[in-house]
Protein backbone atom coordinates (compact mmCIF):
# COMPACT_ATOMS: atom_id res chain seq x y z
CA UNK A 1 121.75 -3.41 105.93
CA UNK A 2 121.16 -1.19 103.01
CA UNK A 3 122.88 1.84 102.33
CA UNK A 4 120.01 4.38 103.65
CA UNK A 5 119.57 2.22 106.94
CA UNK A 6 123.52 2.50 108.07
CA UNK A 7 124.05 5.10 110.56
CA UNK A 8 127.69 7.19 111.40
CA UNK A 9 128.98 4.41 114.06
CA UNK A 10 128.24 1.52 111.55
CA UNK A 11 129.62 3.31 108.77
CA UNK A 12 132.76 3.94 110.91
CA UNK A 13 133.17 0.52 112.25
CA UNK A 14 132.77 -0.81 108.62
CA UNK A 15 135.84 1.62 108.12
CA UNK A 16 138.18 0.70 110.66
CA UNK A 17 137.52 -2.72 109.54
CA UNK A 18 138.19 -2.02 105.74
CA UNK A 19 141.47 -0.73 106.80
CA UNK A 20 143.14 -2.51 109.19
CA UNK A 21 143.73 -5.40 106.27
CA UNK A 22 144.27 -2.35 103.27
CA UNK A 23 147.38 -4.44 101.30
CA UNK A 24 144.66 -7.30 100.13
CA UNK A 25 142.02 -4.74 98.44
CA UNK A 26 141.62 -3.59 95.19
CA UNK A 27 141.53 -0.17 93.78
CA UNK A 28 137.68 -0.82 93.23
CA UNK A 29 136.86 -1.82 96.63
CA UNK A 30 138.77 1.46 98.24
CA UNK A 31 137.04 3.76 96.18
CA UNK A 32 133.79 2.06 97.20
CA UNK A 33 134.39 2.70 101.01
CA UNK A 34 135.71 6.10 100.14
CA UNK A 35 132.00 6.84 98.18
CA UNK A 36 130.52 5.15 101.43
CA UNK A 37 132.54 7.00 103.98
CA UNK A 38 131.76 10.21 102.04
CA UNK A 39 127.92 9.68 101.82
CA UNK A 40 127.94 9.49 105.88
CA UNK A 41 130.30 12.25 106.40
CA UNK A 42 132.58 10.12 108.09
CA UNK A 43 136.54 11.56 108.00
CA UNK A 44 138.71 9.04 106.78
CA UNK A 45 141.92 11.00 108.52
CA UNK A 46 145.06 8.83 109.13
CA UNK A 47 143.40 6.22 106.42
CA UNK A 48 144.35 8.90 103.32
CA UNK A 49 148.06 7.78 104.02
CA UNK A 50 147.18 4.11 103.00
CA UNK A 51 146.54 4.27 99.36
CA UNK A 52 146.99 6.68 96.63
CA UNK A 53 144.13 9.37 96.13
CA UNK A 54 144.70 9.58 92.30
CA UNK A 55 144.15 5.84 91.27
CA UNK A 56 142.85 4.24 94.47
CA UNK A 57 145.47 1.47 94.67
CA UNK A 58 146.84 0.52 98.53
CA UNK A 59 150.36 1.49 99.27
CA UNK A 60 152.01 -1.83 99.52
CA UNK A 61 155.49 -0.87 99.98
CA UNK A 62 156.25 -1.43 96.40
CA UNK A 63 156.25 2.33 95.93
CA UNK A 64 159.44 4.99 95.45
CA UNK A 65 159.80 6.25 99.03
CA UNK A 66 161.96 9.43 99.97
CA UNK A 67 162.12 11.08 103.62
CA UNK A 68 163.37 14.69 102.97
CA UNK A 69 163.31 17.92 105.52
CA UNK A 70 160.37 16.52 107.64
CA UNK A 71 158.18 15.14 104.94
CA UNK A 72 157.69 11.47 103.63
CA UNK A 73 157.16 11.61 99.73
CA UNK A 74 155.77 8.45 97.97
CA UNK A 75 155.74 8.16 94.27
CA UNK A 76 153.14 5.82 93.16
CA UNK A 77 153.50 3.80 90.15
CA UNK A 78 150.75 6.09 88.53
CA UNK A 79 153.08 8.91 88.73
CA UNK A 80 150.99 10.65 91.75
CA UNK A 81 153.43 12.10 94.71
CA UNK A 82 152.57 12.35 97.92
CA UNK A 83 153.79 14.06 100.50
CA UNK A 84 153.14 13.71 104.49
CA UNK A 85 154.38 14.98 107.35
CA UNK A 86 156.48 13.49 109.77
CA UNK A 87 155.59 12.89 112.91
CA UNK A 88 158.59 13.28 115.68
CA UNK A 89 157.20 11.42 119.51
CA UNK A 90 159.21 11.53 121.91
């Protein structure tokens, strides 16, 4: 399918298929679904936390990590922190 033919549930099934294997892609690839996912207005919520929004490169755990006063703050090796709230379940 072409770009114009994809509708929201394909787009989002493409997503949640792009993401649950995030560690193997390239910074290239994520900012292609992120253009794609844009184009259809489909949110890409809890996948924002899986790469870096400056240079597009997955989180792969190789990252300065900090969890201070409710918040987890990554430092990516571009120099781009980010900060996300914690999440307490009970």
């Amino acid at each position: 399918m072409t770009k114009d033919k994809l509708t929201k549930k394909d787009v989002e099934l493409i997503r949640d298929d792009f993401f649950s294997n995030i560690k193997s892609k390239t910074s290239k690839e994520i900012k292609k679904m992120k253009k794609l996912a844009n184009s259809k207005k489909v949110c890409l919520k809890h996948q924002k936390r899986l790469f870096c929004l400056e240079c597009f490169e997955p989180f792969r755990g190789e990252e300065k990590v900090r969890i201070s006063k409710g918040f987890k703050v990554i430092t990516c090796s571009c120099g781009k922190v980010k900060r996300m709230k914690l999440v307490v379940s009970c």
